[in-house]
C-alpha atoms as a PDB file:
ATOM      1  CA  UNK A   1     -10.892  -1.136 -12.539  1.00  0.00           C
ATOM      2  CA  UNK A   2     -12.599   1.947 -12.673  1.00  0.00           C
ATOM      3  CA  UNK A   3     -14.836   4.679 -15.051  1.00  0.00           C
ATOM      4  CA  UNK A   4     -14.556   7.831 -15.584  1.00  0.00           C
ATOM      5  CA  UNK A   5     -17.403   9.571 -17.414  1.00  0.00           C
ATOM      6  CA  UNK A   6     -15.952  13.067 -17.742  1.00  0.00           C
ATOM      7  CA  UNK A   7     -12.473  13.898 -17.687  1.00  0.00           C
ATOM      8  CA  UNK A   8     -10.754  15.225 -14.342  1.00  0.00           C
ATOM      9  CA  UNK A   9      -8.146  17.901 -14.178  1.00  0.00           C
ATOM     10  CA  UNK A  10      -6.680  16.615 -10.989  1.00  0.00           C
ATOM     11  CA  UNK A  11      -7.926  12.714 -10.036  1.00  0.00           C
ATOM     12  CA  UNK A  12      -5.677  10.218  -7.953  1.00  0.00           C
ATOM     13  CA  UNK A  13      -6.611   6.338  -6.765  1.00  0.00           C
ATOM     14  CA  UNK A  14      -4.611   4.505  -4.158  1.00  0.00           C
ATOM     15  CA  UNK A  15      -4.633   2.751  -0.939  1.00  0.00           C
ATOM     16  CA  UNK A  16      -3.897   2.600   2.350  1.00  0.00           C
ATOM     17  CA  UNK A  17      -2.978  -0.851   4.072  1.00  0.00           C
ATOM     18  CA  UNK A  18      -3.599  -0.545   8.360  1.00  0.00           C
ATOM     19  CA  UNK A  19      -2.859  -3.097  10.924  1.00  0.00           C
ATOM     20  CA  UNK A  20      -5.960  -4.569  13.199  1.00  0.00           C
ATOM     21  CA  UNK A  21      -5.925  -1.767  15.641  1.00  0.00           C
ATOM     22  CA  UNK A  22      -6.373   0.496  12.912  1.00  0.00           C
ATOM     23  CA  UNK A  23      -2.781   2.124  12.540  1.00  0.00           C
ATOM     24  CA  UNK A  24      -2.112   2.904   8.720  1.00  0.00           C
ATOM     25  CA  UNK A  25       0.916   1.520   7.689  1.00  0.00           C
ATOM     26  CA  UNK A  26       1.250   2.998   4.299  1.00  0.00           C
ATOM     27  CA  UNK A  27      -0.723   4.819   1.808  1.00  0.00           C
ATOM     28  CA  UNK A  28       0.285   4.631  -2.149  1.00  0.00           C
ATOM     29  CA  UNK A  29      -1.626   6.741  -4.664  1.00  0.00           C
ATOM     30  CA  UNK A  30      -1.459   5.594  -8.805  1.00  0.00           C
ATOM     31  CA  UNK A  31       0.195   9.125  -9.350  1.00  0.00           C
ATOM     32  CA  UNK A  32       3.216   8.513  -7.310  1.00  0.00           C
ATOM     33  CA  UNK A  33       4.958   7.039 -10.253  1.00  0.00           C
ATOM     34  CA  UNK A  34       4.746  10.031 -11.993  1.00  0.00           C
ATOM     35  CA  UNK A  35       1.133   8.931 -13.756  1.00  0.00           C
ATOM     36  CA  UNK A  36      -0.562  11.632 -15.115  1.00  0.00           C
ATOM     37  CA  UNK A  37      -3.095  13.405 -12.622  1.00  0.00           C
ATOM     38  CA  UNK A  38      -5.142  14.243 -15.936  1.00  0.00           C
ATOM     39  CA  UNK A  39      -7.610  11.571 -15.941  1.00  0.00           C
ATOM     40  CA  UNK A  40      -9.167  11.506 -19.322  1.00  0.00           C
ATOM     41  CA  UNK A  41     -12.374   9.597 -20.232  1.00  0.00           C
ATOM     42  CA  UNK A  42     -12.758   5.674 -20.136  1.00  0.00           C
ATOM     43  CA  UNK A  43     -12.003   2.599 -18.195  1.00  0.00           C
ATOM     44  CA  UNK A  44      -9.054   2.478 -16.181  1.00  0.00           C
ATOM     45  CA  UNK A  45      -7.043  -0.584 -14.717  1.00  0.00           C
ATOM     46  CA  UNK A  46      -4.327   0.093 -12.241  1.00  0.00           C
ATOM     47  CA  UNK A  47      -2.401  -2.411 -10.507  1.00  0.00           C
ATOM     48  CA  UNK A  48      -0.304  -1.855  -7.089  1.00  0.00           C
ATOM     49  CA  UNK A  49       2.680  -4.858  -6.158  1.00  0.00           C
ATOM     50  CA  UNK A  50       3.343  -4.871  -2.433  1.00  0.00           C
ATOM     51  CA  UNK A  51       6.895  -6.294  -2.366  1.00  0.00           C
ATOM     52  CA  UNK A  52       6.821  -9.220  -0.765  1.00  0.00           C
ATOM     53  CA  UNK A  53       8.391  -9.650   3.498  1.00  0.00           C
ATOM     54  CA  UNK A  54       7.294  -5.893   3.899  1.00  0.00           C
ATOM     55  CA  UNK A  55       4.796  -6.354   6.146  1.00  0.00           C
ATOM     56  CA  UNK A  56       4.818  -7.811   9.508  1.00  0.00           C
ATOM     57  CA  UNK A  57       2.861 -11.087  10.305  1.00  0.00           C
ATOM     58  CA  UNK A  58      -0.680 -10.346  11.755  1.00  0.00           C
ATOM     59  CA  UNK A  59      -4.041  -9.060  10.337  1.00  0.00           C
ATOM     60  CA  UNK A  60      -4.300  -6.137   8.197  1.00  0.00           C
ATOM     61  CA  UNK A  61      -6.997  -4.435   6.164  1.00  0.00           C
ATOM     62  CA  UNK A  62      -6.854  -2.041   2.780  1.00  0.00           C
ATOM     63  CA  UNK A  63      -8.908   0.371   1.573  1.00  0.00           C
ATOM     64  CA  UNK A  64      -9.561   2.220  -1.153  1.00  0.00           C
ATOM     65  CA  UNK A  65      -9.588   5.824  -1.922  1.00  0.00           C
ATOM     66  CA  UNK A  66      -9.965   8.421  -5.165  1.00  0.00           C
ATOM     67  CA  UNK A  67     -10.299  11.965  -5.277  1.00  0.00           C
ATOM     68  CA  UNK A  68      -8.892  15.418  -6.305  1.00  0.00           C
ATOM     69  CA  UNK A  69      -6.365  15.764  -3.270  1.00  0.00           C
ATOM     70  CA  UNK A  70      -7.201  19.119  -1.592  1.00  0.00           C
ATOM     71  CA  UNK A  71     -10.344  19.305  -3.715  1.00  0.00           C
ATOM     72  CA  UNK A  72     -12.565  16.591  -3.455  1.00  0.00           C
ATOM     73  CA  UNK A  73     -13.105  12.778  -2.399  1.00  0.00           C
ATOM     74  CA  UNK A  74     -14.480  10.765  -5.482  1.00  0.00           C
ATOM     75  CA  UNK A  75     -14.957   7.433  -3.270  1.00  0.00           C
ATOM     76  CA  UNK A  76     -13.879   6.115  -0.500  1.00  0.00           C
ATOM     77  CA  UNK A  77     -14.352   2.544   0.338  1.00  0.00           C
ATOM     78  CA  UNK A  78     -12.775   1.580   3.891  1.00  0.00           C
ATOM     79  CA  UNK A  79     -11.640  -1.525   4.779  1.00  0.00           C
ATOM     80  CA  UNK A  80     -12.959  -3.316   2.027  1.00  0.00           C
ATOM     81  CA  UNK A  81     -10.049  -5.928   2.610  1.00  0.00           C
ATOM     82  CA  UNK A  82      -8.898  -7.751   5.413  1.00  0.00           C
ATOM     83  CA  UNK A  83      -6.267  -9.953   5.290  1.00  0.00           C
ATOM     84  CA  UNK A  84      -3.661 -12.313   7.423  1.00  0.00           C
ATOM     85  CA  UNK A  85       0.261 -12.228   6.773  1.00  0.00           C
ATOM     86  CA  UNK A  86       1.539 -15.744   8.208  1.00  0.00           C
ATOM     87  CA  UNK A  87       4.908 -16.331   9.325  1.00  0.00           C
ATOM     88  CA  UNK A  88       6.046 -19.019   6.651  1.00  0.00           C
ATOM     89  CA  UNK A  89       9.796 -18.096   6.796  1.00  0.00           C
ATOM     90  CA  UNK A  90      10.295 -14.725   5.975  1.00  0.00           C
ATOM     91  CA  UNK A  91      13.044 -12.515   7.603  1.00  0.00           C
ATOM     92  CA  UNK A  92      13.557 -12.409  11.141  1.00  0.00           C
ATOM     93  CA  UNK A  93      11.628 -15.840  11.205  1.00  0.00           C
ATOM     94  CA  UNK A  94      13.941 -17.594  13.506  1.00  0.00           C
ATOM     95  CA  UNK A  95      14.521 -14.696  15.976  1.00  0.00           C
ATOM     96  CA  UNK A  96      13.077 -15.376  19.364  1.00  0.00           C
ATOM     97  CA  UNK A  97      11.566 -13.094  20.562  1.00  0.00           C
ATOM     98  CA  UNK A  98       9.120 -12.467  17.244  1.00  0.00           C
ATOM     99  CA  UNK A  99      10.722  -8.956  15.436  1.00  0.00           C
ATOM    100  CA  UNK A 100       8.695  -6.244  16.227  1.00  0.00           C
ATOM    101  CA  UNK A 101       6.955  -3.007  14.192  1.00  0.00           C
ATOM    102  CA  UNK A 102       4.325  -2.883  11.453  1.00  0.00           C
ATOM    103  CA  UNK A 103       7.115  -3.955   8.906  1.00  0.00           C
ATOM    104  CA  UNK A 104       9.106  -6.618   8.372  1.00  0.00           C
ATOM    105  CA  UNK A 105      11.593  -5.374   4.943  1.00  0.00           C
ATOM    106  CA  UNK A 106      14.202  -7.193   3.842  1.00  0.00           C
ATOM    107  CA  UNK A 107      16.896  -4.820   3.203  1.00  0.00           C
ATOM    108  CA  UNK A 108      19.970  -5.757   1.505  1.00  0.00           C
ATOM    109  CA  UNK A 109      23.402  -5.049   3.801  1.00  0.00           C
ATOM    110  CA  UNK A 110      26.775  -4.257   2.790  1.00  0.00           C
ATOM    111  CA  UNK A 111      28.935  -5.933   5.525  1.00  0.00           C
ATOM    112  CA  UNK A 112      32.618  -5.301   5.291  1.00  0.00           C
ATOM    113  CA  UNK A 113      35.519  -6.049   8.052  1.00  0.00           C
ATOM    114  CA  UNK A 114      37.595  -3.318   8.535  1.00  0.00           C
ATOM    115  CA  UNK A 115      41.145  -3.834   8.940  1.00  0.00           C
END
């Protein structure tokens, strides 16, 4: 939840979600669903849903950003979050060896047999 005390031409909020050594992952901004970048006055509550087996298994850390891109940074509060994603049997679960990368998706496949 956030204020804002005079209204803003340009203003976006988001996040970025890094692994433990510090490699971002992803960023997502409230304006990439088409939200208005006019931020008029008042209290705010935006809401972001990580879909769930997208990240890999390991510790990760968020933080917090809002600002008029190309402008000017609003607030930035790094790594305010940390948090561990444990291997309770999501995709690629019972591969030996563990799956690799920052990501773990579980993409729907199409398989057909050609004849």
């Amino acid at each position: 939840q956030y204020q804002v005390l005079e209204e803003l031409r340009v203003c976006r909020v988001g996040f970025s979600v890094a692994n433990s050594l510090g490699v971002t992952i992803f960023q997502s901004y409230d304006i990439d669903d088409d939200v208005p970048v006019r931020k008029t006055t008042g209290t705010y509550t935006c809401r972001a849903e990580i879909p769930s087996f997208l990240l890999n298994t390991g510790r990760h850390v968020l933080s917090v950003n809002a600002g008029a891109p190309g402008f000017k940074n609003l607030a930035s509060v790094p790594r305010v979050l940390a948090f561990e994603i444990e291997d309770t049997g999501c995709v690629g679960s019972d591969v030996v060896p563990v799956r690799g990368g920052l990501i773990r998706p579980q993409l729907r496949w199409d398989v057909t047999l050609a004849t």
